[in-house]
PDB file of N, CA and C in Angstrom:
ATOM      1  N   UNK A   1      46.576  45.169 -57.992  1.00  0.00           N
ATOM      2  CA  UNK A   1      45.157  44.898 -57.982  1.00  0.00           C
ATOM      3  C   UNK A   1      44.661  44.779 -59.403  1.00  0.00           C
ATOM      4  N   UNK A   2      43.496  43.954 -59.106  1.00  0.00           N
ATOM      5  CA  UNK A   2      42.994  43.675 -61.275  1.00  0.00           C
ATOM      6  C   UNK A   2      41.669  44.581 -61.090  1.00  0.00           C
ATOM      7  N   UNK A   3      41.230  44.956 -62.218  1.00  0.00           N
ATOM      8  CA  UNK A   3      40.169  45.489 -61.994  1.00  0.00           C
ATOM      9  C   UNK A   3      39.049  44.302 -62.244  1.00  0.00           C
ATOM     10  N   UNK A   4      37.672  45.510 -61.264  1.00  0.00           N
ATOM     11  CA  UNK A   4      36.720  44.620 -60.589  1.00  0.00           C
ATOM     12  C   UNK A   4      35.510  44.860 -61.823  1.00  0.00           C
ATOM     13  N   UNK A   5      34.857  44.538 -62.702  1.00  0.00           N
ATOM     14  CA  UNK A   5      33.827  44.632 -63.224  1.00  0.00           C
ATOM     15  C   UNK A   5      32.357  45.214 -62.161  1.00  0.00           C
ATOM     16  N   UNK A   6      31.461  45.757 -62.420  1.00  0.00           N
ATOM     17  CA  UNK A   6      30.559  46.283 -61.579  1.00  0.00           C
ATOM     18  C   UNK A   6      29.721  44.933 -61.164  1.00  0.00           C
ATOM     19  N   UNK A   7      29.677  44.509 -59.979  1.00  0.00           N
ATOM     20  CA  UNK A   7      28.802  43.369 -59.518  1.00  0.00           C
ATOM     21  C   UNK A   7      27.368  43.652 -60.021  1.00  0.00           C
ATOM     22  N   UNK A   8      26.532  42.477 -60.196  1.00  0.00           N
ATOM     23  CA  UNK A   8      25.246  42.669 -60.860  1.00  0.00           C
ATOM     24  C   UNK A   8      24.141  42.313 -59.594  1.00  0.00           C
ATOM     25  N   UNK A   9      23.466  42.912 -59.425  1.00  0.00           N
ATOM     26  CA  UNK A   9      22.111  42.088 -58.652  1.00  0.00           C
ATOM     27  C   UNK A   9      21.111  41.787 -58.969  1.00  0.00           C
ATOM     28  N   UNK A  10      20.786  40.325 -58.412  1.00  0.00           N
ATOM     29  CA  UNK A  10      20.251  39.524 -58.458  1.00  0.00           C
ATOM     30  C   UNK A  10      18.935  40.093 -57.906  1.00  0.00           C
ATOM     31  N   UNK A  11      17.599  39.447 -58.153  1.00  0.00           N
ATOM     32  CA  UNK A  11      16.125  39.505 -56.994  1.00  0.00           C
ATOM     33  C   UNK A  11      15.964  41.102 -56.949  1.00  0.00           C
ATOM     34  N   UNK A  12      14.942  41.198 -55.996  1.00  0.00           N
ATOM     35  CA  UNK A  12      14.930  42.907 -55.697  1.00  0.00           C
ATOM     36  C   UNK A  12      15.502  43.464 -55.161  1.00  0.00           C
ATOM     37  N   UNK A  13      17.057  43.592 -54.898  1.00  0.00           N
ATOM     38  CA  UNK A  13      17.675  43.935 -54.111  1.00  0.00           C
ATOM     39  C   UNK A  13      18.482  45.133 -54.831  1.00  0.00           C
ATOM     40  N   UNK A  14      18.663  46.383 -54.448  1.00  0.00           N
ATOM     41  CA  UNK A  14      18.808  47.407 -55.396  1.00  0.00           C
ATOM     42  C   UNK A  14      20.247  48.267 -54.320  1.00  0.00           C
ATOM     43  N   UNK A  15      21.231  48.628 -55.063  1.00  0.00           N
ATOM     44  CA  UNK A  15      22.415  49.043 -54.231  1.00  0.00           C
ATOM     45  C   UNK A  15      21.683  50.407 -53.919  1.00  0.00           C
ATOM     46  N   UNK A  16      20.435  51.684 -54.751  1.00  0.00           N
ATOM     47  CA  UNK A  16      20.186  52.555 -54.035  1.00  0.00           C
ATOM     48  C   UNK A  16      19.422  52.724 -52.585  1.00  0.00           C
ATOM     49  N   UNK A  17      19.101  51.257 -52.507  1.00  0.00           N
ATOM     50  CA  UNK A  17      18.440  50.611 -51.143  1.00  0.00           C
ATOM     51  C   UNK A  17      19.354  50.634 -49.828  1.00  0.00           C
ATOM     52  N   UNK A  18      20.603  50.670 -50.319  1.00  0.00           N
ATOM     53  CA  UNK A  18      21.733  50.119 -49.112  1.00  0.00           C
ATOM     54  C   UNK A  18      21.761  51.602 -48.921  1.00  0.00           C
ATOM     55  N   UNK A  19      21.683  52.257 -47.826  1.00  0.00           N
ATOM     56  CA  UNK A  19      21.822  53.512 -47.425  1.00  0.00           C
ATOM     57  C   UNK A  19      23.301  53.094 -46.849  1.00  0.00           C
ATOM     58  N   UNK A  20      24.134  54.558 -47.029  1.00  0.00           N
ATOM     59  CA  UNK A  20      25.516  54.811 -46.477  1.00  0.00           C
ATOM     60  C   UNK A  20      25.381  55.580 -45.187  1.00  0.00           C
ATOM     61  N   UNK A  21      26.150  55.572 -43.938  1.00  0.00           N
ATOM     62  CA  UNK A  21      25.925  56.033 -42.218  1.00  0.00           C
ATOM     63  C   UNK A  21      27.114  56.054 -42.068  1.00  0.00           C
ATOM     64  N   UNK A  22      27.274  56.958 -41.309  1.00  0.00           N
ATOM     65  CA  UNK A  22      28.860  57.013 -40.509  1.00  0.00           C
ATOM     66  C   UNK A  22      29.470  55.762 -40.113  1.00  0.00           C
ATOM     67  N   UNK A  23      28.836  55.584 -39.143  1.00  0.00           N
ATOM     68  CA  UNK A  23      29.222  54.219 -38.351  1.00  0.00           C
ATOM     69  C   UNK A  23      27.920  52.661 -38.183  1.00  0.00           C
ATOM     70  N   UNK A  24      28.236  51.855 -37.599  1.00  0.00           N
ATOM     71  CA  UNK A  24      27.394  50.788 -37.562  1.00  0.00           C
ATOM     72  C   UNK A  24      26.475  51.080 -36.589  1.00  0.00           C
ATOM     73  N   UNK A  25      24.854  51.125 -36.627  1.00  0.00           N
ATOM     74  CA  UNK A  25      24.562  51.343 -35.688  1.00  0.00           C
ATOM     75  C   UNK A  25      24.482  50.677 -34.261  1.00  0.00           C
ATOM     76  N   UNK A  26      24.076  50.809 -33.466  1.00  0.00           N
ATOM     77  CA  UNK A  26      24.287  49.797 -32.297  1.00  0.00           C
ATOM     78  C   UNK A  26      23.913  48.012 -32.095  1.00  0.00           C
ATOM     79  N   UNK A  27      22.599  48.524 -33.162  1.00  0.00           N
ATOM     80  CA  UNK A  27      21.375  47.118 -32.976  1.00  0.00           C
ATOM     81  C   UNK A  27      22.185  46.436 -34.542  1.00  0.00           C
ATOM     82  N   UNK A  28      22.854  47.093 -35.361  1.00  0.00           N
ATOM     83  CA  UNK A  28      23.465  46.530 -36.211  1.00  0.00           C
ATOM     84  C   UNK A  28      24.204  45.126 -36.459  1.00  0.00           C
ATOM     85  N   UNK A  29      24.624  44.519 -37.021  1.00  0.00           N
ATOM     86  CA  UNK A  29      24.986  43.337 -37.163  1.00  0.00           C
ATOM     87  C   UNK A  29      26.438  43.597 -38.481  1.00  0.00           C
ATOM     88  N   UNK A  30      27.504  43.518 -37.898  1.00  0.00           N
ATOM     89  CA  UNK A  30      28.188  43.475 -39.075  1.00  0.00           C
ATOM     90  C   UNK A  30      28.607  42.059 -40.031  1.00  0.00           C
ATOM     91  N   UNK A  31      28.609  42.188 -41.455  1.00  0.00           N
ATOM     92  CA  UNK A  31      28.545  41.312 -42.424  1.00  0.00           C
ATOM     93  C   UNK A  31      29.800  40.914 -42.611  1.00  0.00           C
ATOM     94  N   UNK A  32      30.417  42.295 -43.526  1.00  0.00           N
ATOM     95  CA  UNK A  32      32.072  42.001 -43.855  1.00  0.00           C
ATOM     96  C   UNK A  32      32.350  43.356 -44.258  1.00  0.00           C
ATOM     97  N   UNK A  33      33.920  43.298 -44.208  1.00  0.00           N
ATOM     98  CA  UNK A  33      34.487  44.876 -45.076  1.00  0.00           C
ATOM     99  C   UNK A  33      34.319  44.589 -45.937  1.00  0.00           C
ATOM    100  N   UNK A  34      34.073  45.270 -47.542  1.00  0.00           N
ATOM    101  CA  UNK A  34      33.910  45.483 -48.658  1.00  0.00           C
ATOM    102  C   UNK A  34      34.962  45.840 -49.256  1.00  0.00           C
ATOM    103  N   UNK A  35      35.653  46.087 -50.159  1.00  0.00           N
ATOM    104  CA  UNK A  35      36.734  47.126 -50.931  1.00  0.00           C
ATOM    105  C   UNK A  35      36.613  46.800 -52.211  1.00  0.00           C
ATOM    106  N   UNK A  36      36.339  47.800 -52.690  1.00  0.00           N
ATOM    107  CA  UNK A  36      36.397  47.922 -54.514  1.00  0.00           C
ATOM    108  C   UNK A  36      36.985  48.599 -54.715  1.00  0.00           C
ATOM    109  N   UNK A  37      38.198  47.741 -55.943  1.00  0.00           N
ATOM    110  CA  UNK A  37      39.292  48.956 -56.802  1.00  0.00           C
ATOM    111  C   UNK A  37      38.878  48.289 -58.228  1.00  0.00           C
ATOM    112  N   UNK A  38      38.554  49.759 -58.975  1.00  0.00           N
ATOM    113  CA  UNK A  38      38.204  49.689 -59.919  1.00  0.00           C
ATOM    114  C   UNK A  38      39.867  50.190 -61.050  1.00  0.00           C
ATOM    115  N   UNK A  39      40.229  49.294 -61.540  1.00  0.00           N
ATOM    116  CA  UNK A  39      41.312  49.969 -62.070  1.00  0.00           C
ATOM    117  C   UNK A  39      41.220  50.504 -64.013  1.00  0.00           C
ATOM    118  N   UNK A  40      41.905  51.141 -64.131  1.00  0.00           N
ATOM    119  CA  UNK A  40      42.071  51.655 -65.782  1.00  0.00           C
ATOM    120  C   UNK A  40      43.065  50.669 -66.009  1.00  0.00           C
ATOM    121  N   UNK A  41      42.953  49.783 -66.971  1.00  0.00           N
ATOM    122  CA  UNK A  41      44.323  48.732 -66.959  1.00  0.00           C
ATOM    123  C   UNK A  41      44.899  49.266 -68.217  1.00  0.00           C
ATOM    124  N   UNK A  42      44.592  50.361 -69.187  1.00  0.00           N
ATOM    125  CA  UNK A  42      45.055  50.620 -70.227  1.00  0.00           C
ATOM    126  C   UNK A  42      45.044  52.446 -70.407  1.00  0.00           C
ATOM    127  N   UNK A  43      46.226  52.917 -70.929  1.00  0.00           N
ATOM    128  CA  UNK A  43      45.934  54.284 -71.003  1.00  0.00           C
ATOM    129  C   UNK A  43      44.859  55.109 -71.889  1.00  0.00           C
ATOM    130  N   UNK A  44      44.371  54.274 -72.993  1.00  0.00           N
ATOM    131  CA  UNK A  44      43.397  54.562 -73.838  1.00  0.00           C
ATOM    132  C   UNK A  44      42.137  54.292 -73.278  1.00  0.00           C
ATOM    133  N   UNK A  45      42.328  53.914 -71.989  1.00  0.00           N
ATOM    134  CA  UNK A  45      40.640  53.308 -71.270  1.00  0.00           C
ATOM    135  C   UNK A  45      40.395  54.926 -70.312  1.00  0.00           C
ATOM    136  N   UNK A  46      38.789  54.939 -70.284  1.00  0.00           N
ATOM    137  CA  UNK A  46      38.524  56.083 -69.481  1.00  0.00           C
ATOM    138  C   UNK A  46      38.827  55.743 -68.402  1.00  0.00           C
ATOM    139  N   UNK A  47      39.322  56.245 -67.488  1.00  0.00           N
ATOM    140  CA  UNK A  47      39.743  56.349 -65.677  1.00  0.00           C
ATOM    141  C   UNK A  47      38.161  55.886 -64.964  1.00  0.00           C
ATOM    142  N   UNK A  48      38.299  55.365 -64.094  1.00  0.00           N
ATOM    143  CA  UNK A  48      36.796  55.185 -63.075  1.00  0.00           C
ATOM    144  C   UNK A  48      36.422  56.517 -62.500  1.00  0.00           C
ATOM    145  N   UNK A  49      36.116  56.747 -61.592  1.00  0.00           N
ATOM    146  CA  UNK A  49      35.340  57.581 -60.840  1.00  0.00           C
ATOM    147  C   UNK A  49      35.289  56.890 -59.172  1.00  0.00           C
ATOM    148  N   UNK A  50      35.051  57.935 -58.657  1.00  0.00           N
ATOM    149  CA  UNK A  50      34.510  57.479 -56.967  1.00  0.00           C
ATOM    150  C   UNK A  50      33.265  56.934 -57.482  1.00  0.00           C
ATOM    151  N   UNK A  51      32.251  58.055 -58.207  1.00  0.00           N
ATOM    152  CA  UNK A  51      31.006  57.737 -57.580  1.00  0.00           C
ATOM    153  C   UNK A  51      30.417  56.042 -58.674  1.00  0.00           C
ATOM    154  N   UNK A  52      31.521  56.144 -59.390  1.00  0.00           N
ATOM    155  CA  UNK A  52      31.413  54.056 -59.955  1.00  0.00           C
ATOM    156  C   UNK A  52      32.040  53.283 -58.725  1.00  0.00           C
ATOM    157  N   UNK A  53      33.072  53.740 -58.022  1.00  0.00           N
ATOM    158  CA  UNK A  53      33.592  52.460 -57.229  1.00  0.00           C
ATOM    159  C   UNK A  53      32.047  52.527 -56.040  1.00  0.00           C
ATOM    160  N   UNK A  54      31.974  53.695 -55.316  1.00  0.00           N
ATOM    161  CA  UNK A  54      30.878  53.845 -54.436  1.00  0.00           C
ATOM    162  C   UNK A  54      29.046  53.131 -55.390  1.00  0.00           C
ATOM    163  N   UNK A  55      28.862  52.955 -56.613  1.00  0.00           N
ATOM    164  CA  UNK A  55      28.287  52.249 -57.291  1.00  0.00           C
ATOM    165  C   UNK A  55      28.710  50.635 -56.748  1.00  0.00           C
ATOM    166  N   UNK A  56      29.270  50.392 -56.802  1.00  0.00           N
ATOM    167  CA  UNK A  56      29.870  49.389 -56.762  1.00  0.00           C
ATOM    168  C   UNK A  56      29.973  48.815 -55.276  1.00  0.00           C
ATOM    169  N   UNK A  57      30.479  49.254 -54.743  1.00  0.00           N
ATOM    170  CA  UNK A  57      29.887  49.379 -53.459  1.00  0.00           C
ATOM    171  C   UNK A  57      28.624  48.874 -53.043  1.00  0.00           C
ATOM    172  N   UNK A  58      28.318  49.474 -53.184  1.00  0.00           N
ATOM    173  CA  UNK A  58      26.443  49.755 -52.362  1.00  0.00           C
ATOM    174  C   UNK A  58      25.868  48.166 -53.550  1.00  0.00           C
ATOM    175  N   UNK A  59      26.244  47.706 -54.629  1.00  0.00           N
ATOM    176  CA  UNK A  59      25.832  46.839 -55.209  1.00  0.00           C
ATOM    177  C   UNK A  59      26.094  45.569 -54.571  1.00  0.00           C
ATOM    178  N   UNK A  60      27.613  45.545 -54.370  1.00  0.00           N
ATOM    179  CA  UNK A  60      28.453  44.159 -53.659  1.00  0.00           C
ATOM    180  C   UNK A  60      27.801  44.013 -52.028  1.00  0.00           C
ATOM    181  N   UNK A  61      27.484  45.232 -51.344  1.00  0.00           N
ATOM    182  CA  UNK A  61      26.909  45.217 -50.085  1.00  0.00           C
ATOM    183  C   UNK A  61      25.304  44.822 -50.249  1.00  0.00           C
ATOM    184  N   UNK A  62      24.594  45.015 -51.294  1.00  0.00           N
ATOM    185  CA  UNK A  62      22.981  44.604 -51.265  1.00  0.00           C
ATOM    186  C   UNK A  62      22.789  42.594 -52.058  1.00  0.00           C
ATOM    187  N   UNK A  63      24.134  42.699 -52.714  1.00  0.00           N
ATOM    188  CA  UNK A  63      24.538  41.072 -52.714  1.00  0.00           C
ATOM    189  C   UNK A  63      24.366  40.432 -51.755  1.00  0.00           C
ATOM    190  N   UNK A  64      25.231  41.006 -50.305  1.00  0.00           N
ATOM    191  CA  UNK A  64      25.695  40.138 -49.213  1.00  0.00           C
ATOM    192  C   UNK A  64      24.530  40.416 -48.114  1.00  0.00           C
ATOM    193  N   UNK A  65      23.555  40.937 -48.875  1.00  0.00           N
ATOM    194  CA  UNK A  65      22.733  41.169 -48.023  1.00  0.00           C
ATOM    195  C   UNK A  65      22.173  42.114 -46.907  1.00  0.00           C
ATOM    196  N   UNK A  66      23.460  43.239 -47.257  1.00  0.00           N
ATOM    197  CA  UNK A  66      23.621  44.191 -46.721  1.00  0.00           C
ATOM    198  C   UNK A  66      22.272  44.915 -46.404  1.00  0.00           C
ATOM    199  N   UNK A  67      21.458  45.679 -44.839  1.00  0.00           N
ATOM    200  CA  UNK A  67      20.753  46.769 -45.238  1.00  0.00           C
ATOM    201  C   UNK A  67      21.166  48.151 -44.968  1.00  0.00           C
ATOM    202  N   UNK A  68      22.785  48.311 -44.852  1.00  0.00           N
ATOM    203  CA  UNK A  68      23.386  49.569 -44.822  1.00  0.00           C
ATOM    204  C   UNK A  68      24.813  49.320 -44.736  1.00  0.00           C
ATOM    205  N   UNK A  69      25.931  50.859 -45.210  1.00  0.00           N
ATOM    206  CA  UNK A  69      26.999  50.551 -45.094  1.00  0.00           C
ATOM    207  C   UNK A  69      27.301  51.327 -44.557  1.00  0.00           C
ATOM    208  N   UNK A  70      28.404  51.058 -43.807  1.00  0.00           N
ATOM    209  CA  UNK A  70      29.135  52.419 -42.655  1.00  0.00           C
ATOM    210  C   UNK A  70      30.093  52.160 -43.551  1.00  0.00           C
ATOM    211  N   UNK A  71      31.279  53.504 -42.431  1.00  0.00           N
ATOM    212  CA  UNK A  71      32.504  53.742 -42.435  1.00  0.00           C
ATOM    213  C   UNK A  71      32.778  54.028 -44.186  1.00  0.00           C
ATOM    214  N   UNK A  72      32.499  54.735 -44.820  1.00  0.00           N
ATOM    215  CA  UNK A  72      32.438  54.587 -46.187  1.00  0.00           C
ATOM    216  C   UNK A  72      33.556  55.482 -46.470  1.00  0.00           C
ATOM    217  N   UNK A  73      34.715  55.050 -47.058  1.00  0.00           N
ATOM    218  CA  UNK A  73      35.871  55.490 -47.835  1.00  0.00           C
ATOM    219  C   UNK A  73      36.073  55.776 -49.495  1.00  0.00           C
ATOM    220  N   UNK A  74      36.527  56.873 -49.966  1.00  0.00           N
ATOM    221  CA  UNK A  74      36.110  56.437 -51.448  1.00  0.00           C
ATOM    222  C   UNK A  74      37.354  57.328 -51.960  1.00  0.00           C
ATOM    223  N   UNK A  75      38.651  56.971 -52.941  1.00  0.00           N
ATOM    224  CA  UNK A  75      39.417  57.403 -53.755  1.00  0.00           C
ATOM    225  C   UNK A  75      39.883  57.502 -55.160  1.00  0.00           C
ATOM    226  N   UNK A  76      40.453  58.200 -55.448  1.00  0.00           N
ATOM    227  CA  UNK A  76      41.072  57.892 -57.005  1.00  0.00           C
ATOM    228  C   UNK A  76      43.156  57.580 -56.544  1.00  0.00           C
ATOM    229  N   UNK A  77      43.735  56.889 -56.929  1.00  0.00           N
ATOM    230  CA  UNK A  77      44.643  56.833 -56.968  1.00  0.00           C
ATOM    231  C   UNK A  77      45.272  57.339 -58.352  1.00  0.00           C
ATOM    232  N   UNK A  78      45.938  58.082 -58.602  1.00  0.00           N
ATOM    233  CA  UNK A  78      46.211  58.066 -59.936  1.00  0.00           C
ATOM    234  C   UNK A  78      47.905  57.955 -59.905  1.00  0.00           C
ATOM    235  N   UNK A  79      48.622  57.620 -59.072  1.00  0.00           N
ATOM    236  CA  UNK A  79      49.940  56.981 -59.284  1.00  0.00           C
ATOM    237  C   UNK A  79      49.918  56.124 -59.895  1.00  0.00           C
ATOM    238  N   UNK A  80      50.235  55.144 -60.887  1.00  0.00           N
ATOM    239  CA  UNK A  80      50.555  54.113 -62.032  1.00  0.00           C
ATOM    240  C   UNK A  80      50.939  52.996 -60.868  1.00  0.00           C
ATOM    241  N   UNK A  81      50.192  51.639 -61.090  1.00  0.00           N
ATOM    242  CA  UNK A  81      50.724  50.359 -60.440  1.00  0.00           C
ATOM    243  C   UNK A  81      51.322  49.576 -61.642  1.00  0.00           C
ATOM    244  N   UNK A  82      51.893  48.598 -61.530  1.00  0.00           N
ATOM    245  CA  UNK A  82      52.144  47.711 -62.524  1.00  0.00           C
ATOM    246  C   UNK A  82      50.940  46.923 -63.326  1.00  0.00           C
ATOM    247  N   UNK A  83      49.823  47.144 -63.385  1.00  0.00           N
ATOM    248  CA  UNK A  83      48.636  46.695 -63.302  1.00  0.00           C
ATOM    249  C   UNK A  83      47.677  47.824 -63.876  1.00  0.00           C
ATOM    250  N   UNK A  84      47.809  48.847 -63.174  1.00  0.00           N
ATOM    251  CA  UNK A  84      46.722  49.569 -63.545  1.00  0.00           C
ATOM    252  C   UNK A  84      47.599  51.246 -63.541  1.00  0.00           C
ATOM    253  N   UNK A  85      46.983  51.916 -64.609  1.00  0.00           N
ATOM    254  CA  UNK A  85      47.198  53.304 -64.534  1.00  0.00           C
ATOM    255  C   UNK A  85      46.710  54.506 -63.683  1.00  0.00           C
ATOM    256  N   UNK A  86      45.863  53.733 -63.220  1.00  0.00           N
ATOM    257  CA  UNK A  86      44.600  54.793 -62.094  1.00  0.00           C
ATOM    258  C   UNK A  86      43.993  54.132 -61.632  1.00  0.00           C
ATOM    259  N   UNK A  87      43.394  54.031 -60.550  1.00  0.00           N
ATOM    260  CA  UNK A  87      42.204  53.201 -59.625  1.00  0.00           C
ATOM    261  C   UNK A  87      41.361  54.282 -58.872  1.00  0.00           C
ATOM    262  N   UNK A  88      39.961  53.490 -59.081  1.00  0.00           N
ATOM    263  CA  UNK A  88      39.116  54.388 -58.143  1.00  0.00           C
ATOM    264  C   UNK A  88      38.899  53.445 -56.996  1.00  0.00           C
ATOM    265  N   UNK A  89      38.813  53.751 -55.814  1.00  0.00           N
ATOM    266  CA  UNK A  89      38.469  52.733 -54.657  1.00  0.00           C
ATOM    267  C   UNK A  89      37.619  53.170 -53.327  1.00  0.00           C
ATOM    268  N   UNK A  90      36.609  52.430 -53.028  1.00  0.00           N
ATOM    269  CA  UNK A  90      35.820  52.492 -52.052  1.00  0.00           C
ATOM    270  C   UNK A  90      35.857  51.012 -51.637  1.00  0.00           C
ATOM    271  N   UNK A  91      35.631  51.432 -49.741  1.00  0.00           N
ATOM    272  CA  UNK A  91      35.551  50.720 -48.984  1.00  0.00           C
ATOM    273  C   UNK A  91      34.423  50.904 -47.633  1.00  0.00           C
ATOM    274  N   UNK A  92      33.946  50.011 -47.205  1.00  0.00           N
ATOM    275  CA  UNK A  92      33.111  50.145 -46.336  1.00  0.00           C
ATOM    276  C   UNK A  92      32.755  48.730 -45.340  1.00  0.00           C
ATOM    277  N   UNK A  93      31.906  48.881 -44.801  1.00  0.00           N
ATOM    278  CA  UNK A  93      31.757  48.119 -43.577  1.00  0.00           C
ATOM    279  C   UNK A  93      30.013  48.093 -43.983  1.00  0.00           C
ATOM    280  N   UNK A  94      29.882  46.408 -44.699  1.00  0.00           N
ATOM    281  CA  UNK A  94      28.172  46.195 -44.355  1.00  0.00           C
ATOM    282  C   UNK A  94      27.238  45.325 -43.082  1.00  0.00           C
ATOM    283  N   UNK A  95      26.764  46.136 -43.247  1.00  0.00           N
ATOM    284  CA  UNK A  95      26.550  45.448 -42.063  1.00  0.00           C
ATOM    285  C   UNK A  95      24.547  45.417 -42.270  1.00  0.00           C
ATOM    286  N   UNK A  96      23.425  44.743 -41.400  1.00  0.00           N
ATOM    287  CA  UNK A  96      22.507  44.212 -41.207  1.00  0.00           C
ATOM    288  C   UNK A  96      21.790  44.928 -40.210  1.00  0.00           C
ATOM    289  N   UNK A  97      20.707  45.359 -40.244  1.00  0.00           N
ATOM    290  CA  UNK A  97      20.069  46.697 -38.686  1.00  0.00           C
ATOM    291  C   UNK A  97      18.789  45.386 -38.352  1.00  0.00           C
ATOM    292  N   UNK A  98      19.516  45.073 -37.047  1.00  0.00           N
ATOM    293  CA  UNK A  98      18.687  44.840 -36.140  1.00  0.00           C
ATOM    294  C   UNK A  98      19.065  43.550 -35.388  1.00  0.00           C
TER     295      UNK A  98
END
């Protein structure tokens, strides 16, 4: 995996807007899965964090238009890939209420 730069938003659309929920609610509408891996591609680089990939997250989901995200997953890998020395990663499910 390469690492993901933090998505930017556009208009008024603000990732602390996208509220996180267990699951989708019923009247919900799902969008797409999400997954952000944020990787350290160098050992002299600071490591990510959950709460940057979950940043990240909630940003890429208020892009797509998201007005909430379920199923919300969030890790650090710190086994070494060929690529990256550490990854932080969140995943989720955005989805649309109503």
């Amino acid at each position: 995996m390469t690492g993901i730069t933090a998505p930017t938003v556009t208009g008024s659309s603000s990732p602390r807007e996208v509220p996180v929920v267990d699951s989708v609610p019923l009247d919900g509408r799902v969008i797409s899965d999400i997954n952000i891996a944020l990787c350290q591609a160098k050992s002299t680089d600071t490591p990510h964090t959950t709460d940057e990939a979950l940043r990240a997250l909630r940003v890429a989901a208020a892009q797509k238009g998201a007005t909430g995200i379920a199923n919300v997953t969030s890790s650090v890998v710190s086994v070494p890939t060929v690529n990256c020395f550490s990854m932080a990663q969140a995943t989720g499910i955005a989805y649309v209420q109503g």
